[in-house]
N, C-alpha and C. Protein backbone atom coordinates (compact mmCIF):
# COMPACT_ATOMS: atom_id res chain seq x y z
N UNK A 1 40.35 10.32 -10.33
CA UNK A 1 39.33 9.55 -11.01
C UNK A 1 39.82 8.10 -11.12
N UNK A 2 38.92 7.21 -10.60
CA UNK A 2 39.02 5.86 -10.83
C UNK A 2 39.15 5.54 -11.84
N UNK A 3 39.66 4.04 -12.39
CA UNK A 3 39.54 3.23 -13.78
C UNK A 3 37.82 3.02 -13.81
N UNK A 4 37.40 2.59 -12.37
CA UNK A 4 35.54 2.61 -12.85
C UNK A 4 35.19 3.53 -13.07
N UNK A 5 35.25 5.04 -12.34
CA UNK A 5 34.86 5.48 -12.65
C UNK A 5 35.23 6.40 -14.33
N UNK A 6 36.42 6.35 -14.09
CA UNK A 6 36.40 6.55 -16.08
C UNK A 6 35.37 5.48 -16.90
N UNK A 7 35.60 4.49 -16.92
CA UNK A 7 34.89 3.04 -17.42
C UNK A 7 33.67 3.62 -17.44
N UNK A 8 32.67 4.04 -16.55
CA UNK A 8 31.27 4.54 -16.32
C UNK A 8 31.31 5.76 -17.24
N UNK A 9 32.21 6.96 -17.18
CA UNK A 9 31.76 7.85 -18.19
C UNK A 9 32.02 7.97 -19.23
N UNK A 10 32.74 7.04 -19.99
CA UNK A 10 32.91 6.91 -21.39
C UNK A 10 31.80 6.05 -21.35
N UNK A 11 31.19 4.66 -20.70
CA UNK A 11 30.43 4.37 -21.44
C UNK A 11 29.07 4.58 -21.52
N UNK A 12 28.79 5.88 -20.37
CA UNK A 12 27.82 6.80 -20.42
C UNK A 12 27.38 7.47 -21.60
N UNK A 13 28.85 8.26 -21.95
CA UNK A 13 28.75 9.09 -23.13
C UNK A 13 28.47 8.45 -24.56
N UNK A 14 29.16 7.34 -24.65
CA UNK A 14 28.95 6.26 -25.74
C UNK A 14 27.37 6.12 -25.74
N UNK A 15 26.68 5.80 -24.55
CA UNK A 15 25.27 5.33 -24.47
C UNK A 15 24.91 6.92 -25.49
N UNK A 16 25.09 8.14 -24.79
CA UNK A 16 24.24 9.00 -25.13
C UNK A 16 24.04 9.90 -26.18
N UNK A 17 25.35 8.90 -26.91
CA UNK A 17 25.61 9.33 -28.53
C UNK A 17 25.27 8.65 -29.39
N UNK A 18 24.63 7.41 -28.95
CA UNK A 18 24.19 6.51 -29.42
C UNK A 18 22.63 7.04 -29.43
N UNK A 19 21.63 6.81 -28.08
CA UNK A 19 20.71 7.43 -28.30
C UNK A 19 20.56 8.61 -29.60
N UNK A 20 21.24 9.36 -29.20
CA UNK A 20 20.56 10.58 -29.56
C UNK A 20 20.93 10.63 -31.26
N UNK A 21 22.12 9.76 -31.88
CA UNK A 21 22.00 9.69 -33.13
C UNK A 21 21.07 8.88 -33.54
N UNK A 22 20.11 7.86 -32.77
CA UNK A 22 19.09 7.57 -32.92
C UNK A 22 17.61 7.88 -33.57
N UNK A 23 17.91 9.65 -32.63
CA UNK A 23 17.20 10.04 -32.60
C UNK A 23 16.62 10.86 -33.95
N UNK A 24 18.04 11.08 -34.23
CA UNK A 24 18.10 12.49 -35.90
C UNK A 24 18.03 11.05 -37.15
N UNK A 25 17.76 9.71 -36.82
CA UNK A 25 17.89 8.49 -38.65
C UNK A 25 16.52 8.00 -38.19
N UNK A 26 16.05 7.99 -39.51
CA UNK A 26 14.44 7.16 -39.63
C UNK A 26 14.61 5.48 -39.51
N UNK A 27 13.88 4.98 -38.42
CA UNK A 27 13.71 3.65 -38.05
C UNK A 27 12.77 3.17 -37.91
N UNK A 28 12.50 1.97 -38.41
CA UNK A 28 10.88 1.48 -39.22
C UNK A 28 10.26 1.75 -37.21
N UNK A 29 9.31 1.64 -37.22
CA UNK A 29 8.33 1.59 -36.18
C UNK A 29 8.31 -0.09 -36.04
N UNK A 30 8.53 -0.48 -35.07
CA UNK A 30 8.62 -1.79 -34.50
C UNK A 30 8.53 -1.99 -32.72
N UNK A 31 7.23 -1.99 -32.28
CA UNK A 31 7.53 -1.88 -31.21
C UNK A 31 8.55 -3.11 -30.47
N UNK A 32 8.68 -4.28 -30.71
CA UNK A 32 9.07 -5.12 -30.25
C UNK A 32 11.02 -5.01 -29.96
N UNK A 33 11.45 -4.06 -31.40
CA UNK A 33 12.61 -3.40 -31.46
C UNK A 33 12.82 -2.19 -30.58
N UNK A 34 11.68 -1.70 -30.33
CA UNK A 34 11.87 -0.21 -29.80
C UNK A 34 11.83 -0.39 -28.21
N UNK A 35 11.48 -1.54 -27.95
CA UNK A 35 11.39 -1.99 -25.83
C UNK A 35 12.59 -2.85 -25.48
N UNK A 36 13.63 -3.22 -26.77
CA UNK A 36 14.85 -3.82 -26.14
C UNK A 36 15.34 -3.40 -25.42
N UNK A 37 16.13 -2.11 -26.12
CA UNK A 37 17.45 -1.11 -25.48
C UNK A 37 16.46 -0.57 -24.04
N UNK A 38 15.37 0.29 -23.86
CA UNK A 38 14.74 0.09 -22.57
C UNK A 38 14.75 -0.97 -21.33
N UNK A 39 14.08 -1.99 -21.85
CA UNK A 39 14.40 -2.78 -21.21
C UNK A 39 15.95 -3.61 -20.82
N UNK A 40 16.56 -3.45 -21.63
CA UNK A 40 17.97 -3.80 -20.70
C UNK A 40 18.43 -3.01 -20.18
N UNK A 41 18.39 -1.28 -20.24
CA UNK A 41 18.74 -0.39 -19.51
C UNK A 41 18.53 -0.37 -18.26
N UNK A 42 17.32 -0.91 -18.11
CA UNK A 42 16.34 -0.93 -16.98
C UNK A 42 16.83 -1.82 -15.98
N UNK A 43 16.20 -3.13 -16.30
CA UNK A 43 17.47 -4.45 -16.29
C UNK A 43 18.99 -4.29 -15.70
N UNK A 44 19.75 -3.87 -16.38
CA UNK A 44 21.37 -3.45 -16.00
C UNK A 44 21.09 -2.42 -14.55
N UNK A 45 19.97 -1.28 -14.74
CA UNK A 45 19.98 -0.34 -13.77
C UNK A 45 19.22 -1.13 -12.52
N UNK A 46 18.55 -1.64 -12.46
CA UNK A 46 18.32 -2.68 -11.10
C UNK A 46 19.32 -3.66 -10.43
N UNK A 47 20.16 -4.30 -11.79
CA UNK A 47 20.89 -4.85 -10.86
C UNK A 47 21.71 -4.16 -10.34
N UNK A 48 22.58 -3.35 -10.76
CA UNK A 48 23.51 -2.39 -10.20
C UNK A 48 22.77 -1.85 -8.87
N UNK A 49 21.79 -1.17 -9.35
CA UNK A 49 21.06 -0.64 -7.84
C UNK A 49 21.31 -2.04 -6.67
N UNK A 50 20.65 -2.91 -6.54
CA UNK A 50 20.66 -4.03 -6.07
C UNK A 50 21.94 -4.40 -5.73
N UNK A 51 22.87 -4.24 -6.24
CA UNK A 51 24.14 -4.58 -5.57
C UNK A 51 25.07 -3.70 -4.86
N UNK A 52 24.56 -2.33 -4.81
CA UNK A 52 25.07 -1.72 -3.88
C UNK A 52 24.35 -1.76 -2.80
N UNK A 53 25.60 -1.70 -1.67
CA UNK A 53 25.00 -1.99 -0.77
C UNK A 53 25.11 -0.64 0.73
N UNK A 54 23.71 -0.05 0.73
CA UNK A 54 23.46 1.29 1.08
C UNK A 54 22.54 1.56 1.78
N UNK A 55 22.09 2.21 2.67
CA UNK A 55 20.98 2.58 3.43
C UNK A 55 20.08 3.43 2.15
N UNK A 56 19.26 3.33 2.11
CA UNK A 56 17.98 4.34 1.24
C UNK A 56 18.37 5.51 2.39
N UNK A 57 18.40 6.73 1.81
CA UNK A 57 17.98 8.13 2.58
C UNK A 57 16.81 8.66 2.00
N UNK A 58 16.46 9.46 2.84
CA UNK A 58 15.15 10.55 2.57
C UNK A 58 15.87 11.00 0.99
N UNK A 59 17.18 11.75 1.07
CA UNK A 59 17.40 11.92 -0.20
C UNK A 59 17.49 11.53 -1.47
N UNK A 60 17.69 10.35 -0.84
CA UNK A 60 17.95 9.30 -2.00
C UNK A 60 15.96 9.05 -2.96
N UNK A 61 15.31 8.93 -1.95
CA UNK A 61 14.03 9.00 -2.65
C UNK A 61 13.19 10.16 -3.02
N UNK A 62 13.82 11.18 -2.63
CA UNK A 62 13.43 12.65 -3.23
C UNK A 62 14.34 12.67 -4.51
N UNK A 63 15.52 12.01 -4.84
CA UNK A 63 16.08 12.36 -6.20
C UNK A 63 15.94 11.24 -7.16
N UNK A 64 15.35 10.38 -6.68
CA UNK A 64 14.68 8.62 -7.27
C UNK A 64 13.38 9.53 -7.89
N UNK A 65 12.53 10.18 -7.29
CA UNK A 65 11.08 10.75 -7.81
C UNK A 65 11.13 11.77 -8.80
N UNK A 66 12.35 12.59 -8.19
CA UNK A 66 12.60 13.60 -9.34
C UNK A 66 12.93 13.09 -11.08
N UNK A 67 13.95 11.78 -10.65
CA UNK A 67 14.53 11.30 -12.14
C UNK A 67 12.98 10.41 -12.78
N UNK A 68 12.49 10.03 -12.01
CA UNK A 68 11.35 9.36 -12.18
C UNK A 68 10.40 9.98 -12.88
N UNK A 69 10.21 11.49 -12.67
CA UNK A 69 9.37 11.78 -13.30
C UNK A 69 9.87 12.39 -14.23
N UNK A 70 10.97 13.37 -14.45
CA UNK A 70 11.80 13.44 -15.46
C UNK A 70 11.88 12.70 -16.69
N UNK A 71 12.14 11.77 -16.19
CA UNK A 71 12.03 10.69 -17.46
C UNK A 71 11.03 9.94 -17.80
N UNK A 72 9.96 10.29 -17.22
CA UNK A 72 8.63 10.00 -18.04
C UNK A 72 7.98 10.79 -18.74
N UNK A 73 8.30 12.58 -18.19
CA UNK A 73 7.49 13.66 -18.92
C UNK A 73 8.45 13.87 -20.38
N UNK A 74 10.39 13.49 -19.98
CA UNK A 74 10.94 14.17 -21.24
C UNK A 74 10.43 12.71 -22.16
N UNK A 75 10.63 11.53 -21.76
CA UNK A 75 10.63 10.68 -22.73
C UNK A 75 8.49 10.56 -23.37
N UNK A 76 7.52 11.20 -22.61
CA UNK A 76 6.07 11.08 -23.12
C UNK A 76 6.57 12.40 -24.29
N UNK A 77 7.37 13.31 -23.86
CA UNK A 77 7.54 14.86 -25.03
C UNK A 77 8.07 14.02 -26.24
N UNK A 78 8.98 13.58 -26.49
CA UNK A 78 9.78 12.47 -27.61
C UNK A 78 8.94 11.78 -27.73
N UNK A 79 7.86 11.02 -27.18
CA UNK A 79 6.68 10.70 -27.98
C UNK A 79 5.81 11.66 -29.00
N UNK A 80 5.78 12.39 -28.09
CA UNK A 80 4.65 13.19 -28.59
C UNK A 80 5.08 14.24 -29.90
N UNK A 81 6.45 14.22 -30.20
CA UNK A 81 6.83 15.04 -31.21
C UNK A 81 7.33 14.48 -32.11
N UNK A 82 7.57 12.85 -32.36
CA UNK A 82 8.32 12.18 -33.14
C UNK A 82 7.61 12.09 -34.38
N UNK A 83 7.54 12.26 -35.51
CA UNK A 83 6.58 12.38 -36.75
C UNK A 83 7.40 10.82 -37.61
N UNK A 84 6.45 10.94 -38.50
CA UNK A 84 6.22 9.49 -38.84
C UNK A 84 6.27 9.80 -40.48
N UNK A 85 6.46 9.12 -41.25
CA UNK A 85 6.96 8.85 -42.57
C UNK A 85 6.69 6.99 -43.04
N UNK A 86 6.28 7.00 -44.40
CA UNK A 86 6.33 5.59 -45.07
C UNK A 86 7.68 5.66 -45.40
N UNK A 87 8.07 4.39 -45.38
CA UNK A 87 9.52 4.00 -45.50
C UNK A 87 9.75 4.08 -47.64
N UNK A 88 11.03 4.58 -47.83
CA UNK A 88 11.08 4.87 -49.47
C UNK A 88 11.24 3.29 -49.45
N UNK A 89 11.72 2.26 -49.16
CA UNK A 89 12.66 1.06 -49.44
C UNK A 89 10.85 0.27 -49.34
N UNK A 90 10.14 0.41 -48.45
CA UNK A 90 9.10 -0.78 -48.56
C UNK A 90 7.40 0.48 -47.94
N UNK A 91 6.90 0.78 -49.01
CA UNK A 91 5.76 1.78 -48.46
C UNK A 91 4.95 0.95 -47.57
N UNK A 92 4.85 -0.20 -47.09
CA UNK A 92 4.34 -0.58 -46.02
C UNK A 92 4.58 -0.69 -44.59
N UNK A 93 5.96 -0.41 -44.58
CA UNK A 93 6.96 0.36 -43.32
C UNK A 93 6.57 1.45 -42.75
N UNK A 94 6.25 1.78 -41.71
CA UNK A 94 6.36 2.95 -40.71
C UNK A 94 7.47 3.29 -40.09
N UNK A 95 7.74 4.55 -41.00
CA UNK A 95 9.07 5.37 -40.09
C UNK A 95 8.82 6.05 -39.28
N UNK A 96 10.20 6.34 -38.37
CA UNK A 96 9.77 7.83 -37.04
C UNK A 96 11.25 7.96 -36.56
N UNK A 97 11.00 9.20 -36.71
CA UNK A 97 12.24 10.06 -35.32
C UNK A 97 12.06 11.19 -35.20
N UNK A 98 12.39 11.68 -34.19
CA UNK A 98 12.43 12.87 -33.07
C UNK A 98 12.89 13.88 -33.68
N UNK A 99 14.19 13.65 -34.45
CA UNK A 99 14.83 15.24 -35.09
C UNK A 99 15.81 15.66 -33.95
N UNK A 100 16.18 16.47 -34.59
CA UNK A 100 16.96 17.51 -33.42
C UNK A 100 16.32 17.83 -31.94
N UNK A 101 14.81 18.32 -32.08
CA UNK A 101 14.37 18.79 -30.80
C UNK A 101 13.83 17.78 -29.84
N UNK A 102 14.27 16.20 -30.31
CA UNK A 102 14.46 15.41 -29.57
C UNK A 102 15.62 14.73 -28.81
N UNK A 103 16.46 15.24 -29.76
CA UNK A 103 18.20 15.22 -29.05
C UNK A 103 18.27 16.83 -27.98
N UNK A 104 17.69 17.55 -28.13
CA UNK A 104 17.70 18.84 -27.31
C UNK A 104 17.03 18.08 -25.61
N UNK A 105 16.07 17.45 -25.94
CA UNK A 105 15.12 17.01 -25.09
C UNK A 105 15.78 16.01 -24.01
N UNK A 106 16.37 15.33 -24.72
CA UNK A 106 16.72 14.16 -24.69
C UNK A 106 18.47 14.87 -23.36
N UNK A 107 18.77 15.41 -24.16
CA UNK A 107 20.28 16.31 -23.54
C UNK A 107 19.97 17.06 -22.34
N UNK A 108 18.53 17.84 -22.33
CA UNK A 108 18.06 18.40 -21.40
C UNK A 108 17.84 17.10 -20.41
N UNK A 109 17.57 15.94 -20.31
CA UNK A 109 17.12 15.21 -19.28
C UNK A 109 18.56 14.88 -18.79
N UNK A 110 19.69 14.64 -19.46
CA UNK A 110 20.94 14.45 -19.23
C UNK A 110 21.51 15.06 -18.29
N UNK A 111 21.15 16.96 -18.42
CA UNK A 111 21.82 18.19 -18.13
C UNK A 111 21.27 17.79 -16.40
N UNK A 112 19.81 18.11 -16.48
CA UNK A 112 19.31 18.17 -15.47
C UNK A 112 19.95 16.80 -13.98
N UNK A 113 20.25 15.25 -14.81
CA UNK A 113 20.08 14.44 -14.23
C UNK A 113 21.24 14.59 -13.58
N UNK A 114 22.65 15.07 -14.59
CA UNK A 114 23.83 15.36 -13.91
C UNK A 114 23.65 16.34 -13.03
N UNK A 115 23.30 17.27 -12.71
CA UNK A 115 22.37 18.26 -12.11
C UNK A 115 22.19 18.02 -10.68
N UNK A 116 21.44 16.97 -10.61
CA UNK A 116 20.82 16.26 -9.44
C UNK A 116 21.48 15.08 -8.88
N UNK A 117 22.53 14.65 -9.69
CA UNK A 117 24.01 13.56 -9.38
C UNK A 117 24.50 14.46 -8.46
N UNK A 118 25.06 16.05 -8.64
CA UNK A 118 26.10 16.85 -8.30
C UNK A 118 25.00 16.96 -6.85
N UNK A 119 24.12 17.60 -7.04
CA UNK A 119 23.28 17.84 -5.98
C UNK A 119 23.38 16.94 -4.57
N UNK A 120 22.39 16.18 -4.87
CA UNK A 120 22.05 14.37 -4.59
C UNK A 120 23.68 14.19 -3.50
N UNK A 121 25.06 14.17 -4.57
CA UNK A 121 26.00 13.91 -3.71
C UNK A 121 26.48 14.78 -2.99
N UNK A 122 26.40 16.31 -2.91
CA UNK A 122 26.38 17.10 -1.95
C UNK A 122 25.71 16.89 -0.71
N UNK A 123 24.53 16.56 -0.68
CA UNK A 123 23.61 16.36 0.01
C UNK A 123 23.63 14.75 0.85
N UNK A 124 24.93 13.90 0.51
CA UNK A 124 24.80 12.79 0.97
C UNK A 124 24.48 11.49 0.37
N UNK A 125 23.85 11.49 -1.09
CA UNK A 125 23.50 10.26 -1.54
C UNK A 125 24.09 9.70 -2.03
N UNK A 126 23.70 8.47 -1.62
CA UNK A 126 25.26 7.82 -2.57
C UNK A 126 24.29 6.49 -3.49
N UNK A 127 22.71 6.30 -3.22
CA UNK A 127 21.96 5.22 -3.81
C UNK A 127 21.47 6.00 -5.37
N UNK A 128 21.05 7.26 -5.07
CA UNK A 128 20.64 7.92 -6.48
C UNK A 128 21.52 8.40 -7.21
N UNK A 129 22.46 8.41 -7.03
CA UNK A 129 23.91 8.87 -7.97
C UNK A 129 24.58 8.08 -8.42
N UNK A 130 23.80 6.61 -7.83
CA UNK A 130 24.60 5.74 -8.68
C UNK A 130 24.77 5.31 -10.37
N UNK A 131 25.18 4.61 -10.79
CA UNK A 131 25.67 4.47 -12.23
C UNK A 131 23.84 3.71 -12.58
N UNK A 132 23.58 2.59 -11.55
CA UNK A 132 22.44 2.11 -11.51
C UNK A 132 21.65 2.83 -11.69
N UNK A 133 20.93 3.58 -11.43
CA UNK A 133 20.10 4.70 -11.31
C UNK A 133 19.56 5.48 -12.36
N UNK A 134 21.31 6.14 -12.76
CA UNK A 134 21.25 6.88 -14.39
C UNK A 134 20.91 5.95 -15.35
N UNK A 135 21.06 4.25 -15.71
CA UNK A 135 20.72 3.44 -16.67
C UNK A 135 19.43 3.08 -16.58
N UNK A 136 18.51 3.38 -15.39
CA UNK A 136 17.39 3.18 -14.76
C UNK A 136 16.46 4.57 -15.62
N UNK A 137 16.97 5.71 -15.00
CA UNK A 137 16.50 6.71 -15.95
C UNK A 137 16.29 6.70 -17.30
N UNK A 138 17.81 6.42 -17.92
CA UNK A 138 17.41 6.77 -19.19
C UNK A 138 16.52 5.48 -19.40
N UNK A 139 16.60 3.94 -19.28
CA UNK A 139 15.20 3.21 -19.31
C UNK A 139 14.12 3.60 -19.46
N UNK A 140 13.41 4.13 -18.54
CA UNK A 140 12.43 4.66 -18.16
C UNK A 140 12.24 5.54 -19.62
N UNK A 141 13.04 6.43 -19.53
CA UNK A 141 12.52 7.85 -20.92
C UNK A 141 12.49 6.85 -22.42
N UNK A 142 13.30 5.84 -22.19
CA UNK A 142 13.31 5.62 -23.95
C UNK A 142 11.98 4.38 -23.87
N UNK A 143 11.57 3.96 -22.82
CA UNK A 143 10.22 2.76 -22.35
C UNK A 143 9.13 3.99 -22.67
N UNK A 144 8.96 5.44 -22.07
CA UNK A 144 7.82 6.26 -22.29
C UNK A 144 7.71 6.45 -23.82
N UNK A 145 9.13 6.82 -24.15
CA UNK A 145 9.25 7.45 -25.89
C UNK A 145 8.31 6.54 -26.48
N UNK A 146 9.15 4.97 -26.59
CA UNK A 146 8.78 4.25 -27.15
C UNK A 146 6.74 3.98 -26.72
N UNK A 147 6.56 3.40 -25.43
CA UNK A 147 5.32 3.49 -25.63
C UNK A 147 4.26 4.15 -26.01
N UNK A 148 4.42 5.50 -26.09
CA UNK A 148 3.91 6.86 -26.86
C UNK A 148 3.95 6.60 -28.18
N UNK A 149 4.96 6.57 -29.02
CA UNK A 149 5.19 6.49 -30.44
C UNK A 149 4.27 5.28 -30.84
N UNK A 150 4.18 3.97 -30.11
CA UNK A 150 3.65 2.98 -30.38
C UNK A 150 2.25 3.22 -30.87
N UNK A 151 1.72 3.75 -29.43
CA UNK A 151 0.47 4.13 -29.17
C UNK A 151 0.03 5.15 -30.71
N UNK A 152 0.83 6.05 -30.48
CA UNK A 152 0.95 6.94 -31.81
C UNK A 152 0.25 6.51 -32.89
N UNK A 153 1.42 5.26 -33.45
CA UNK A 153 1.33 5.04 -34.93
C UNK A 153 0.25 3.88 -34.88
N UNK A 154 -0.28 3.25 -33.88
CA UNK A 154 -1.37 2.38 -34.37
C UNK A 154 -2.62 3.15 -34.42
N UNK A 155 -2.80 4.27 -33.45
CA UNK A 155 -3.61 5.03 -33.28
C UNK A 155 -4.12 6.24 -34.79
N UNK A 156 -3.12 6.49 -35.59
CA UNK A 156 -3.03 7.13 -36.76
C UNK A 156 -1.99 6.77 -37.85
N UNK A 157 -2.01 5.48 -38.48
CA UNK A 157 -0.99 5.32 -39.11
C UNK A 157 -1.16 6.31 -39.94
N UNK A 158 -1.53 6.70 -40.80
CA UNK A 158 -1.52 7.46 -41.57
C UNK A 158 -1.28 9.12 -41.29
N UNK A 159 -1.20 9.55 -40.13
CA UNK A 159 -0.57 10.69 -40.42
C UNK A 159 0.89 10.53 -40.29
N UNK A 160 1.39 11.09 -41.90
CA UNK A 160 2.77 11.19 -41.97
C UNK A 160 3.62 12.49 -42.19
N UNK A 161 4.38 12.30 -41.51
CA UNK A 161 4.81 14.15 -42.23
C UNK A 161 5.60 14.10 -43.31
N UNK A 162 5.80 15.06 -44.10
CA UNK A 162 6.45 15.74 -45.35
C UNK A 162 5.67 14.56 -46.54
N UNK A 163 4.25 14.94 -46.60
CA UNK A 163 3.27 13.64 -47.69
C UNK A 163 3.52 14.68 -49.05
């Protein structure tokens, strides 16, 4: 194992302990807060893509579509299950998080993606297994979460759970 590649999976794992304790603490609803960390994920995962320098394979875009959609169906589910709460500190605040069965969700897109890394490089790829790629993914899922939840809470502020 490389120094990069150690470097890449600690700060993989860091990313995904971060997320996912995210996921279990109530955080006001802000969309403008909630499209940062997406968007630089995203961001970081293009350029990286972009700087390797690689032929595209057939494989490489059969495991680009797979993470692609992956991380739009797990991150629309983390929309769709995140419940919402008035904040105790200011009742004009909108809270939300996922809970546990959004860190399950969230781990499942992980499981799978490493999954399709192991795969993917069996099979020859070396553009979808990149480090680029996986920061591209998780982008993508926490850009769906977030736009879902958005959509969510303007759509019904008022349903809150545990009233």
């Amino acid at each position: 194992m490389t120094s990069s590649t150690l470097t890449d999976l600690v700060l993989g794992l860091a990313l995904i302990v971060y997320i996912s304790s995210r996921q279990l603490r109530w955080r006001p609803v802000d969309p403008a807060r909630m499209l940062k960390l997406p968007l630089i994920m995203g961001a970081a995962g293009v350029v990286l893509m972009a700087r390797q320098t690689t032929t595209v394979k057939p494989v490489d875009i059969v495991i680009l579509a797979l993470s692609a959609l992956l991380a739009v169906v797990s991150g629309a589910m983390m929309g769709a299950i995140t419940r919402f709460r008035r904040s105790a500190a200011d009742p004009r605040v909108t809270e939300s998080r996922t809970g546990w069965l959004g860190v399950a969700i969230f781990f499942g897109l992980v499981v799978i993606r490493v999954g399709l890394d192991v795969a993917g490089h069996r099979m020859g790829s070396d553009l979808a297994v990149s480090t680029g790629v996986i920061l591209l993914v998780l982008g993508v899922n926490r850009l769906t979460a977030a736009l879902v939840v958005s959509a969510r809470q303007h759509r019904r502020p008022l349903a809150m759970a545990g009233k």
